[in-house]
N, C-alpha and C. Protein backbone atom coordinates (compact mmCIF):
# COMPACT_ATOMS: atom_id res chain seq x y z
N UNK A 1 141.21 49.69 21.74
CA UNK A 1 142.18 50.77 21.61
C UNK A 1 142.67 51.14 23.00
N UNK A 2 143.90 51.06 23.18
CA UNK A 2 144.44 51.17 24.33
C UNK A 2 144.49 53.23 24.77
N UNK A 3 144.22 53.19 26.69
CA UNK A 3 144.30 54.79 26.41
C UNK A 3 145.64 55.45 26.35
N UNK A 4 145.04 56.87 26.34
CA UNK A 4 145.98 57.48 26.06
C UNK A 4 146.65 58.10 27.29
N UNK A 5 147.83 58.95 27.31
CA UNK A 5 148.32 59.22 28.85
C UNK A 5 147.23 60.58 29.35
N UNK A 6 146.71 61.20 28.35
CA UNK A 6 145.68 61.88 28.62
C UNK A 6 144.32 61.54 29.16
N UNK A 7 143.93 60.63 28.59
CA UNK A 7 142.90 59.43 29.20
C UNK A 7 143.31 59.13 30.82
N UNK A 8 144.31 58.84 30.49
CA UNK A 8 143.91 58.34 32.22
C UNK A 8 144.03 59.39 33.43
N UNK A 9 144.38 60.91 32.90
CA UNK A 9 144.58 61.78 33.69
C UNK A 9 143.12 61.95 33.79
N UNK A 10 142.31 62.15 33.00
CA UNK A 10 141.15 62.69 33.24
C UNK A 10 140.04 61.54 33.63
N UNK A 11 140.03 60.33 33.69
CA UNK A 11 139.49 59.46 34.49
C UNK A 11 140.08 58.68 35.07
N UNK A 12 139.92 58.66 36.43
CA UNK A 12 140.09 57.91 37.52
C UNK A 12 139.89 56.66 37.43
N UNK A 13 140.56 55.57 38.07
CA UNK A 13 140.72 54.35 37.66
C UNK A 13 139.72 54.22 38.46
N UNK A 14 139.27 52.81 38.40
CA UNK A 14 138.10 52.17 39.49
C UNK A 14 139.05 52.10 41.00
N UNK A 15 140.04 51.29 40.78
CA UNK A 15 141.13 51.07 41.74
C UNK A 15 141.40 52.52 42.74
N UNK A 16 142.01 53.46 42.09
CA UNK A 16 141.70 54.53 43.10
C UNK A 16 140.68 55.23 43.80
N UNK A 17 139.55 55.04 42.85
CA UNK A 17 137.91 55.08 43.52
C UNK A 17 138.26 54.56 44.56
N UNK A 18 138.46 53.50 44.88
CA UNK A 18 138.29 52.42 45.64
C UNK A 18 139.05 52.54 46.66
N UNK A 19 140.32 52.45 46.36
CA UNK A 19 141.17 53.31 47.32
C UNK A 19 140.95 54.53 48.39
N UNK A 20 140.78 55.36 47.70
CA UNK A 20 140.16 56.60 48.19
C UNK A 20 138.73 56.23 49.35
N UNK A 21 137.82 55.54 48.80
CA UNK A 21 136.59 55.23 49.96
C UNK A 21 136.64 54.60 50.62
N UNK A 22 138.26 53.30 50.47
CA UNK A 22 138.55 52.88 52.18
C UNK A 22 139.55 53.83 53.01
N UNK A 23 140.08 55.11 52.18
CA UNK A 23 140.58 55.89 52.79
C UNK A 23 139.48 56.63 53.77
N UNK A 24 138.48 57.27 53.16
CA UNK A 24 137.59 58.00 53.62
C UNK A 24 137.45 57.42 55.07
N UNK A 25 136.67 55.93 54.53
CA UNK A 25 136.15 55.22 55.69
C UNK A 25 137.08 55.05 57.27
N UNK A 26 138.07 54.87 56.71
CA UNK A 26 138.92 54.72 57.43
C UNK A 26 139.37 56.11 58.52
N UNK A 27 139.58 56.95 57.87
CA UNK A 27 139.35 58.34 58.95
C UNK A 27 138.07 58.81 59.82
N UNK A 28 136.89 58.26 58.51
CA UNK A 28 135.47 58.39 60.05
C UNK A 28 135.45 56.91 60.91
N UNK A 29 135.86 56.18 60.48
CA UNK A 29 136.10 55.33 61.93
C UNK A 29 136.78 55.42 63.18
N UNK A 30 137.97 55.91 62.71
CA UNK A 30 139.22 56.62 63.68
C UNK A 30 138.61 57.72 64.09
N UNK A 31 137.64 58.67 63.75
CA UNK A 31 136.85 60.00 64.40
C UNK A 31 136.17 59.16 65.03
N UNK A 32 134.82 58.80 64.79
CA UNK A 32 134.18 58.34 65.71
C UNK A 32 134.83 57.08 66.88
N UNK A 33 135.67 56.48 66.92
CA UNK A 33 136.34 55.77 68.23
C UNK A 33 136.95 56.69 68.66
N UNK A 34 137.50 57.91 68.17
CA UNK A 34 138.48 58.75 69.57
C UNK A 34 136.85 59.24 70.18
N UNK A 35 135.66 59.91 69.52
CA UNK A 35 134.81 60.53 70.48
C UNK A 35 134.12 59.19 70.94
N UNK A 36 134.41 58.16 70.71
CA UNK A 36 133.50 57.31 72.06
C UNK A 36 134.32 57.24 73.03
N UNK A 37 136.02 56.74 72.55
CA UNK A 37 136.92 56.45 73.62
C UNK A 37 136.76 57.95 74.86
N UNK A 38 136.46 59.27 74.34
CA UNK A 38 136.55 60.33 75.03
C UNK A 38 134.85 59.82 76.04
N UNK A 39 134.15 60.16 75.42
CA UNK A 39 132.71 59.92 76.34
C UNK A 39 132.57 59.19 77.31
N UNK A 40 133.71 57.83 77.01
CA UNK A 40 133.49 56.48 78.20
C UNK A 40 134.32 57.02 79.28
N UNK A 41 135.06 58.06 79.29
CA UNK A 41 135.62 58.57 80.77
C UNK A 41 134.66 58.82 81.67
N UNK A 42 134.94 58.86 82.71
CA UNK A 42 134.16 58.95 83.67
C UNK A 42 135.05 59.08 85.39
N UNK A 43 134.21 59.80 85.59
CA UNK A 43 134.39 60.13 87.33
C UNK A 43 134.76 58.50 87.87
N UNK A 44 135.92 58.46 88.63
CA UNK A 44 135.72 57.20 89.68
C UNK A 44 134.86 57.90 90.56
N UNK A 45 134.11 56.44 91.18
CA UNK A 45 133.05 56.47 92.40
C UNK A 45 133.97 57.23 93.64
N UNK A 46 134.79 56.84 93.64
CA UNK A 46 135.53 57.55 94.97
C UNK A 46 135.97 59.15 94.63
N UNK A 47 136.11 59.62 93.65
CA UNK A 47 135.79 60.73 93.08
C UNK A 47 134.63 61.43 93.51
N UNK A 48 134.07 61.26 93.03
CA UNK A 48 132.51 61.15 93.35
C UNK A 48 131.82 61.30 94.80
N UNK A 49 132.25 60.56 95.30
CA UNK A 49 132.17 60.43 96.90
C UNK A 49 132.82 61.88 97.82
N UNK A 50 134.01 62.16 97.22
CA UNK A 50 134.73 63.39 97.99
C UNK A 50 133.90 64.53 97.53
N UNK A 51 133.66 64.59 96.24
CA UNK A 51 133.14 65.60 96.01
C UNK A 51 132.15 66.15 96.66
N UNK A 52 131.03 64.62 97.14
CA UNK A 52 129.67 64.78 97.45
C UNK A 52 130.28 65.53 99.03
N UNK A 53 131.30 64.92 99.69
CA UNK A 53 131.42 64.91 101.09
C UNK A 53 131.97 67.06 101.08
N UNK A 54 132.63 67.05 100.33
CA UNK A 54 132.52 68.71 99.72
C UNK A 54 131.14 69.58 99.92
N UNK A 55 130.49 69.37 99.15
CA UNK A 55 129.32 69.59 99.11
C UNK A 55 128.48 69.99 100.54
N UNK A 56 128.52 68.69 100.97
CA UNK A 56 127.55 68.18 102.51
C UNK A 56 128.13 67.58 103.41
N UNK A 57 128.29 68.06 104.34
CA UNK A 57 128.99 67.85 105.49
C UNK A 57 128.21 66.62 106.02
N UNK A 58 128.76 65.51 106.72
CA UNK A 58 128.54 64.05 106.37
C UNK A 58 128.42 62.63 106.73
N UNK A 59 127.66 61.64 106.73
CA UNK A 59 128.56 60.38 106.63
C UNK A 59 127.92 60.05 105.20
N UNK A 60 128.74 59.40 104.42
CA UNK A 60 128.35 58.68 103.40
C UNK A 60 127.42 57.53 103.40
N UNK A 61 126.40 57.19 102.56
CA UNK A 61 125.65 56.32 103.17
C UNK A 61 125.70 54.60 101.87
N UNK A 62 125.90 55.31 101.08
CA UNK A 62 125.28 54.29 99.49
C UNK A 62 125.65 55.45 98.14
N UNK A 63 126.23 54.94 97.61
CA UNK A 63 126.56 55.78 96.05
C UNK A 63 125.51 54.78 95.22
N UNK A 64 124.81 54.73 93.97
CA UNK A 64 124.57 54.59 92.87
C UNK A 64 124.96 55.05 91.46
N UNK A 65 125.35 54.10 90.96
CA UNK A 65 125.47 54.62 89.63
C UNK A 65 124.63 54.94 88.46
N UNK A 66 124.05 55.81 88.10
CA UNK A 66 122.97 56.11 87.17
C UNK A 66 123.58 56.32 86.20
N UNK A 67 122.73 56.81 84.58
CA UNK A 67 123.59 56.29 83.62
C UNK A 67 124.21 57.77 83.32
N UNK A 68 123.46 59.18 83.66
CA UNK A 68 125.01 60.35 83.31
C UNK A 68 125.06 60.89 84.84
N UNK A 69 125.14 60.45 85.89
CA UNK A 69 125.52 60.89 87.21
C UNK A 69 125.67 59.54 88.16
N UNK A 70 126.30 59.72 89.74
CA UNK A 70 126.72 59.42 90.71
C UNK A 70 125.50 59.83 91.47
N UNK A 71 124.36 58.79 91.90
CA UNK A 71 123.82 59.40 93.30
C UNK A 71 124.41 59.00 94.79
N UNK A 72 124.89 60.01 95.24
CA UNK A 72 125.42 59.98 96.76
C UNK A 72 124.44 60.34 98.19
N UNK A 73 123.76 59.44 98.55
CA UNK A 73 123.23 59.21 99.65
C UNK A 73 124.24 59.47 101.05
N UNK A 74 123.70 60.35 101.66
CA UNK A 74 124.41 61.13 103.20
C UNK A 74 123.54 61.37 103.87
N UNK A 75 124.07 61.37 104.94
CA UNK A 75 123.47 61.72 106.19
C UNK A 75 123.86 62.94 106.83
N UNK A 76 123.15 63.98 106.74
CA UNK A 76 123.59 65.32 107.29
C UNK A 76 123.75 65.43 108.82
N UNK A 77 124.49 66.31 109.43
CA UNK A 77 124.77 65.99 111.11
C UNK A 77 123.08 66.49 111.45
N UNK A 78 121.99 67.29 111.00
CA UNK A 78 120.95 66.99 111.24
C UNK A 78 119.68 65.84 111.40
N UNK A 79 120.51 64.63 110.79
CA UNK A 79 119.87 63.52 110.75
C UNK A 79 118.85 63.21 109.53
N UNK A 80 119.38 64.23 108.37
CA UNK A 80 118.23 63.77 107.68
C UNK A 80 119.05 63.75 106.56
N UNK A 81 118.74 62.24 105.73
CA UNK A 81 119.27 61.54 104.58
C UNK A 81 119.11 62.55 103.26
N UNK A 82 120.44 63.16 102.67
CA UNK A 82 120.36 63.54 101.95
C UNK A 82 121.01 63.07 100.14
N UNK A 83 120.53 63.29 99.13
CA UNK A 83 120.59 62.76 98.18
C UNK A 83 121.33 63.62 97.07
N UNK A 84 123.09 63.35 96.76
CA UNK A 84 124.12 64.33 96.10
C UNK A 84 124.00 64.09 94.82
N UNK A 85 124.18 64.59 93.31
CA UNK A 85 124.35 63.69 91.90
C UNK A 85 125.21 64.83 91.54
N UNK A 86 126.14 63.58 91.28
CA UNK A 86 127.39 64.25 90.46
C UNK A 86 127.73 64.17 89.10
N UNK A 87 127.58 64.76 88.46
CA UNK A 87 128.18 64.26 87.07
C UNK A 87 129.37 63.45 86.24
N UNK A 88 128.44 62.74 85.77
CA UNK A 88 130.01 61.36 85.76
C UNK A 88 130.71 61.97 84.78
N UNK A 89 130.90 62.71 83.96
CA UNK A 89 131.46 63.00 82.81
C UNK A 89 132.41 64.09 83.10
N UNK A 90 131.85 65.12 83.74
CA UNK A 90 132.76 66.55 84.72
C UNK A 90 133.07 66.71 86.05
N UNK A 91 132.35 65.62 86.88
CA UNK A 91 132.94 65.33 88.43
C UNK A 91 132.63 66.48 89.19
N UNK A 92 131.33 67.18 88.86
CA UNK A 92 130.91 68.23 89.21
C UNK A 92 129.18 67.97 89.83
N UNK A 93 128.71 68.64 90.89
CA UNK A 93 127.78 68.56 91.67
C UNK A 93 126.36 68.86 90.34
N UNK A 94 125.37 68.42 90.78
CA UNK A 94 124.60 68.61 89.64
C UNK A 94 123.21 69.31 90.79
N UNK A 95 122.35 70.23 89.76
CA UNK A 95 121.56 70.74 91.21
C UNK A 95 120.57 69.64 91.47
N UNK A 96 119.82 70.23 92.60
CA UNK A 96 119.01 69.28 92.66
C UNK A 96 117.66 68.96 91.90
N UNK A 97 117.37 67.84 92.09
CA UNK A 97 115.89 67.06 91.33
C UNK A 97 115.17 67.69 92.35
N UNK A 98 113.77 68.84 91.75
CA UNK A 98 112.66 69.18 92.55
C UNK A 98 111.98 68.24 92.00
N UNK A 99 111.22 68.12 93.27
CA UNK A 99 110.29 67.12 92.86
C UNK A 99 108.43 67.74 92.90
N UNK A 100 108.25 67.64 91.88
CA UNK A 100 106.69 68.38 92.26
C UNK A 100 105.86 68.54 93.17
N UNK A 101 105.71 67.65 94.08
CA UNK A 101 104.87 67.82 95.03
C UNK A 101 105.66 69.03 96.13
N UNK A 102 106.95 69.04 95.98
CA UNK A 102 107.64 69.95 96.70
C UNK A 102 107.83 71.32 96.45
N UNK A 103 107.08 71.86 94.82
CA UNK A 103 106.82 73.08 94.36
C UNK A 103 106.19 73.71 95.19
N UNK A 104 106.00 75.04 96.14
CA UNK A 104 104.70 75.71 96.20
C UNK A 104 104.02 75.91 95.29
N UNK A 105 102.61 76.01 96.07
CA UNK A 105 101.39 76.30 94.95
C UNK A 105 101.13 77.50 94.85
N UNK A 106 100.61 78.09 94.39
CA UNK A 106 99.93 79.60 94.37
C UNK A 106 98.71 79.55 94.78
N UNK A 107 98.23 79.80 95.75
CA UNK A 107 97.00 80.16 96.07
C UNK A 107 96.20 81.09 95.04
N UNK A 108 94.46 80.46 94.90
CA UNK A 108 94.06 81.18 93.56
C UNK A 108 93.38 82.32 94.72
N UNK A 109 93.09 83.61 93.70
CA UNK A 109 92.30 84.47 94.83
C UNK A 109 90.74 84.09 94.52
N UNK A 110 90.49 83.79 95.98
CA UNK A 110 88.92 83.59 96.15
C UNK A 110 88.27 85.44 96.94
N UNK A 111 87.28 85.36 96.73
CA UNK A 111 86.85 86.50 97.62
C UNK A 111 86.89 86.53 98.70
N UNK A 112 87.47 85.63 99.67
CA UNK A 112 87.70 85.26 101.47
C UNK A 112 89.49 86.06 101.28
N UNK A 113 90.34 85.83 100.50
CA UNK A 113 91.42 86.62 100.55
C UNK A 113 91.04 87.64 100.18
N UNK A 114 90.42 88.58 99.46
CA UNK A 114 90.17 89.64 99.10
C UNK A 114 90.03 90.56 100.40
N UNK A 115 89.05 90.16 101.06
CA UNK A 115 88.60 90.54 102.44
C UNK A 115 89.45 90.71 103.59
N UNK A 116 90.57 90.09 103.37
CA UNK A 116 91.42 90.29 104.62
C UNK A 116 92.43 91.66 104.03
């Protein structure tokens, strides 16, 4: 029995199913490539470099590329090699990496401080 024009209003053909979920697909593919195409921007190194020279007054010594920053190696007019990271994504100074051994400690109180 063939349908009726009512019939086919109220169920959906397979064909437009079908339709419809390479439609779908098709818009989260196009979303997700504009946010990768956006993420893969990045700071040029020479970018990068001015900024650091901003920062710290200078000679430039060695840039690296790490995978979300720029490390910029300088030499301060004090002579001591300093280490810049910029953010590759905002081209902006990032603070610095403490490094633990460079924390102060807290002295615990013994009874020899007490006394003084």
């Amino acid at each position: 029995m063939p349908y009726s024009t009512d019939d086919e209003i109220r169920r959906p053909s397979h064909l437009s199913v079908g339709l419809f979920s390479v439609w779908i697909s098709l818009l989260l593919s196009a979303n997700s490539f504009a946010q990768s195409n956006q993420s893969n921007k990045s700071v040029e190194p020479q970018k990068a470099i001015a900024t650091a020279k901003k920062s710290v007054k200078g000679k430039v010594l060695k840039i690296d590329r790490q995978k979300e920053h720029y490390r910029v190696k300088m030499l301060n007019p004090q002579g001591r090699v300093v280490s810049v990271r910029i953010n590759r994504q905002s081209g902006k100074v990032m603070p610095p990496k403490v490094n633990p051994a460079d924390k102060p400690v807290k002295q615990a109180k013994t009874a020899n401080n007490d006394k003084e």
